[in-house]
C-alpha atoms as a PDB file:
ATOM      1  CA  UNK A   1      -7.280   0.181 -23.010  1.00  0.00           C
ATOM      2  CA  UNK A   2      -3.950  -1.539 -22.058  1.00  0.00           C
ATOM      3  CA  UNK A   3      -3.071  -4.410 -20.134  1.00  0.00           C
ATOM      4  CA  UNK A   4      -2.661  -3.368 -16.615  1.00  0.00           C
ATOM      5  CA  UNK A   5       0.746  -4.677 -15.011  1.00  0.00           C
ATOM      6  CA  UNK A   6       0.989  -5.444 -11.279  1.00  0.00           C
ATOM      7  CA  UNK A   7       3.930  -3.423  -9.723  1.00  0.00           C
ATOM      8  CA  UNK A   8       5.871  -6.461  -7.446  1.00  0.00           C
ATOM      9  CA  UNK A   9       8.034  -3.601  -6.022  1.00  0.00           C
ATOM     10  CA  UNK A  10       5.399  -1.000  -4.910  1.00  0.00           C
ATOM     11  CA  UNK A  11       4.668  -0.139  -1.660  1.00  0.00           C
ATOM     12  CA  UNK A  12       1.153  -2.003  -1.244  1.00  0.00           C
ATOM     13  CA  UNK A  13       1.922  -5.339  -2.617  1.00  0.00           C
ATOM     14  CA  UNK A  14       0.667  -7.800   0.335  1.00  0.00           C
ATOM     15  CA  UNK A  15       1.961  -9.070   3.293  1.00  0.00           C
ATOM     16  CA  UNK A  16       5.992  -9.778   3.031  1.00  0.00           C
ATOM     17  CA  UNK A  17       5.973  -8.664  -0.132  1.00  0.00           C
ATOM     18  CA  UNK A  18       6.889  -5.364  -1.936  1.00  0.00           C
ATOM     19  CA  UNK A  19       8.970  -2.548  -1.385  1.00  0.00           C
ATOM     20  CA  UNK A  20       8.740  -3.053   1.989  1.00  0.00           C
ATOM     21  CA  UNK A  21       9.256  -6.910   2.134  1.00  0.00           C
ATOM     22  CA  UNK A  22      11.845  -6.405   4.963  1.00  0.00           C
ATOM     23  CA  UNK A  23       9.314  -4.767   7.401  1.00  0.00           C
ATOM     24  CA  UNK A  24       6.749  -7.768   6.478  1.00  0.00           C
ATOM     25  CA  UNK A  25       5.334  -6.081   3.354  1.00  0.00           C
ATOM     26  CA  UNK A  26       2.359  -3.542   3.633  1.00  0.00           C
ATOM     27  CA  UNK A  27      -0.734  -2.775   2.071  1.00  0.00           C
ATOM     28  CA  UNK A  28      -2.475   0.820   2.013  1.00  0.00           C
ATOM     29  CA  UNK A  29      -5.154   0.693   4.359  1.00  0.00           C
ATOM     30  CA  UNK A  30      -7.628   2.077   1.387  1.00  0.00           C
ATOM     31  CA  UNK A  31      -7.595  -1.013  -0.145  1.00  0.00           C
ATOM     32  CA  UNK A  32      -7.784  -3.394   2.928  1.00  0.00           C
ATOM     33  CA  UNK A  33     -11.043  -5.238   3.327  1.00  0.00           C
ATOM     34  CA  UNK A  34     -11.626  -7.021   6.631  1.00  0.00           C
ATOM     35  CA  UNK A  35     -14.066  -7.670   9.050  1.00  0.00           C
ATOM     36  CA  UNK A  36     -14.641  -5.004  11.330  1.00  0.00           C
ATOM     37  CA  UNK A  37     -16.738  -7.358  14.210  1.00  0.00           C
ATOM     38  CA  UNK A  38     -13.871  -9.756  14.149  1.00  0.00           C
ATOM     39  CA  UNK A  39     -10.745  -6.990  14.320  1.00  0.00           C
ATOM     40  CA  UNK A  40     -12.557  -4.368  15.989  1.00  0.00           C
ATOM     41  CA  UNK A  41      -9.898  -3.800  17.909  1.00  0.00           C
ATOM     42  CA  UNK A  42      -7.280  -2.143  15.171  1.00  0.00           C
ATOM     43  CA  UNK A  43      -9.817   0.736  13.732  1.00  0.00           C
ATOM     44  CA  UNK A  44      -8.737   2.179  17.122  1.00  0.00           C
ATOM     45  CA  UNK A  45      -5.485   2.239  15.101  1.00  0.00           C
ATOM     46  CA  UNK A  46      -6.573   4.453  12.600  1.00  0.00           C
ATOM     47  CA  UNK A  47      -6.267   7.608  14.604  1.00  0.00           C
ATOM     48  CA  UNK A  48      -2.877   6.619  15.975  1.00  0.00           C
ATOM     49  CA  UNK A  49      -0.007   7.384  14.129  1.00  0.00           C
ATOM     50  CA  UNK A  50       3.635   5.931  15.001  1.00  0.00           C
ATOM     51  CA  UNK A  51       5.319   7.391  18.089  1.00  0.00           C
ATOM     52  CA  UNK A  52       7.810  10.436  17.277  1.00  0.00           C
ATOM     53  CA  UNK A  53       5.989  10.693  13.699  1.00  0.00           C
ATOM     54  CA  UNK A  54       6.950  13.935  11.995  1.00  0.00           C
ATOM     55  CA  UNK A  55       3.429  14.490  10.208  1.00  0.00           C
ATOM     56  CA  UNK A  56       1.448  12.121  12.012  1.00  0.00           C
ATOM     57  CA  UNK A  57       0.241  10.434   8.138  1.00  0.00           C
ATOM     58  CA  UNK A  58       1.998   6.868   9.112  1.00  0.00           C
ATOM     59  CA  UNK A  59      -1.307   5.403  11.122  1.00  0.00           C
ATOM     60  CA  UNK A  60      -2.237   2.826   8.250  1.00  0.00           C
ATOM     61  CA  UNK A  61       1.464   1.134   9.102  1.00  0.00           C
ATOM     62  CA  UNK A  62      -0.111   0.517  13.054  1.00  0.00           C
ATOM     63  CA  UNK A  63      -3.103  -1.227  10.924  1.00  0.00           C
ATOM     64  CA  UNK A  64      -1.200  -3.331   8.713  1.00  0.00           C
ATOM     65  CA  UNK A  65       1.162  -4.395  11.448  1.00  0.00           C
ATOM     66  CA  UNK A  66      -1.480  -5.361  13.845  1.00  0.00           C
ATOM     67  CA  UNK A  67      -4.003  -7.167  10.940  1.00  0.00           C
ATOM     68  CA  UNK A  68      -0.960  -9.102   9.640  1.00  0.00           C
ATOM     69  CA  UNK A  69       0.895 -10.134  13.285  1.00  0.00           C
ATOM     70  CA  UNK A  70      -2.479 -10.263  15.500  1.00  0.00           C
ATOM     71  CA  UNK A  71      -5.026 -11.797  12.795  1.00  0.00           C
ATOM     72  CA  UNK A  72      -5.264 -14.440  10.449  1.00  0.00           C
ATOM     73  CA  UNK A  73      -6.287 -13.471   6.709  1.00  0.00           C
ATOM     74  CA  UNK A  74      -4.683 -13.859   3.437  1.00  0.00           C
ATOM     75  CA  UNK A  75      -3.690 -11.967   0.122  1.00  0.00           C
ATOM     76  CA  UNK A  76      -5.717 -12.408  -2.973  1.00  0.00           C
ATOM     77  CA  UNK A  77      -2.725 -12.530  -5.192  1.00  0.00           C
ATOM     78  CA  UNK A  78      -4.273 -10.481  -7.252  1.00  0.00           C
ATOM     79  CA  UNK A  79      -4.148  -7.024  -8.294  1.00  0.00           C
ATOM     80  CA  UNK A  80      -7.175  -5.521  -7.002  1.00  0.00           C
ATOM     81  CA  UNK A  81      -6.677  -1.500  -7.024  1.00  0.00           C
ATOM     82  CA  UNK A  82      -5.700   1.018  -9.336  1.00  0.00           C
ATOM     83  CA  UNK A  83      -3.870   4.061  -8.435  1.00  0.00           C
ATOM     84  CA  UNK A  84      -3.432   7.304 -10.249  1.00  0.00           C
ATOM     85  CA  UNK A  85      -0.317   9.558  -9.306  1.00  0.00           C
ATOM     86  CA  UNK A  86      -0.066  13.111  -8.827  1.00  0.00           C
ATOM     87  CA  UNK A  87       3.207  14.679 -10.459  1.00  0.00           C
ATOM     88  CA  UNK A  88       2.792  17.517  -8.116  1.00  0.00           C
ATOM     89  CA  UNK A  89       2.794  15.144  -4.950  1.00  0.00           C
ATOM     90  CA  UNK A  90       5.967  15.176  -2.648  1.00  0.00           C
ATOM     91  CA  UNK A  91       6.496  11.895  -3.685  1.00  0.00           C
ATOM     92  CA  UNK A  92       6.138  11.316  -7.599  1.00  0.00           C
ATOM     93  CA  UNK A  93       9.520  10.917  -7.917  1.00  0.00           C
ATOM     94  CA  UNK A  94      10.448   8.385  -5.579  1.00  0.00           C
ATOM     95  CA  UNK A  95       6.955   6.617  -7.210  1.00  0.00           C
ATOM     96  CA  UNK A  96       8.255   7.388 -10.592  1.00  0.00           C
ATOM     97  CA  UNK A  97      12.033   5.766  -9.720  1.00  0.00           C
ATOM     98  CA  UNK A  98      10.304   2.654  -8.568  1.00  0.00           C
ATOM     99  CA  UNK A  99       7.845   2.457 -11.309  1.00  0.00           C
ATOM    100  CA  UNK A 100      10.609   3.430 -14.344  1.00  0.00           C
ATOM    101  CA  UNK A 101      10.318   5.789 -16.416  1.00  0.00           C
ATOM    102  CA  UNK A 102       9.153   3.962 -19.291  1.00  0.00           C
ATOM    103  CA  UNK A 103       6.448   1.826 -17.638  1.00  0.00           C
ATOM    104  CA  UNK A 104       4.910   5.122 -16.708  1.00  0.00           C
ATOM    105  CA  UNK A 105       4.694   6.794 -20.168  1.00  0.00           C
ATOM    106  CA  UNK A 106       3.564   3.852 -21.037  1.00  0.00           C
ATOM    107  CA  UNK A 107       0.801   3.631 -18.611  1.00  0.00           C
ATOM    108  CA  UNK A 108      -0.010   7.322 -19.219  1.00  0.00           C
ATOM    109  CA  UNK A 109      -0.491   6.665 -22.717  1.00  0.00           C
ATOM    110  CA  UNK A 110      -2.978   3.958 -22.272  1.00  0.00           C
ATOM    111  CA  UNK A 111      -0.378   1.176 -23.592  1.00  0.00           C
END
């Protein structure tokens, strides 16, 4: 198997950090750990997406802005998920832009 490269302009890079480095960074909420005693408070967040939200799917942003401005915690650094894509999600190829072209054949055949 190949070497796995981190992406350093994906979406969910870490706080400030990213593709969204501007807006503070952001992290996909499936691969957030944190304790849920200590920030009970934000899974309330989970079920509320942003206010005028088209399709109501934007909910993990309310979690990552409230863990990273309301909490302290910290980044591993380290690359700690793998994704696979879909080609026939609505947006493969934005992902595919971002990733380049030849990264991705790459990745896809196991380089």
């Amino acid at each position: 198997m190949g070497v796995f490269q981190p992406l350093v302009r994906a979406p969910s890079v870490g706080p400030g950090r990213g593709f969204f480095k501007q807006m503070g960074g952001f992290v996909d909420t499936n691969c957030i750990s944190f304790d849920k005693l200590a920030c009970e408070a934000v899974i309330r967040w989970w079920s509320m997406p942003a206010r005028n939200s088209q399709k109501a799917m934007d909910a993990d942003r309310n979690i990552f802005r409230i863990l990273s401005t309301e909490f302290k915690g910290r980044p591993t650094g380290k690359a700690t998920v793998y994704y696979t894509l879909d080609e026939a999600d609505s947006q493969h190829p934005f992902r595919l832009k971002m990733i380049g072209p030849e990264r991705y054949a790459a990745a896809a055949a196991g380089d």
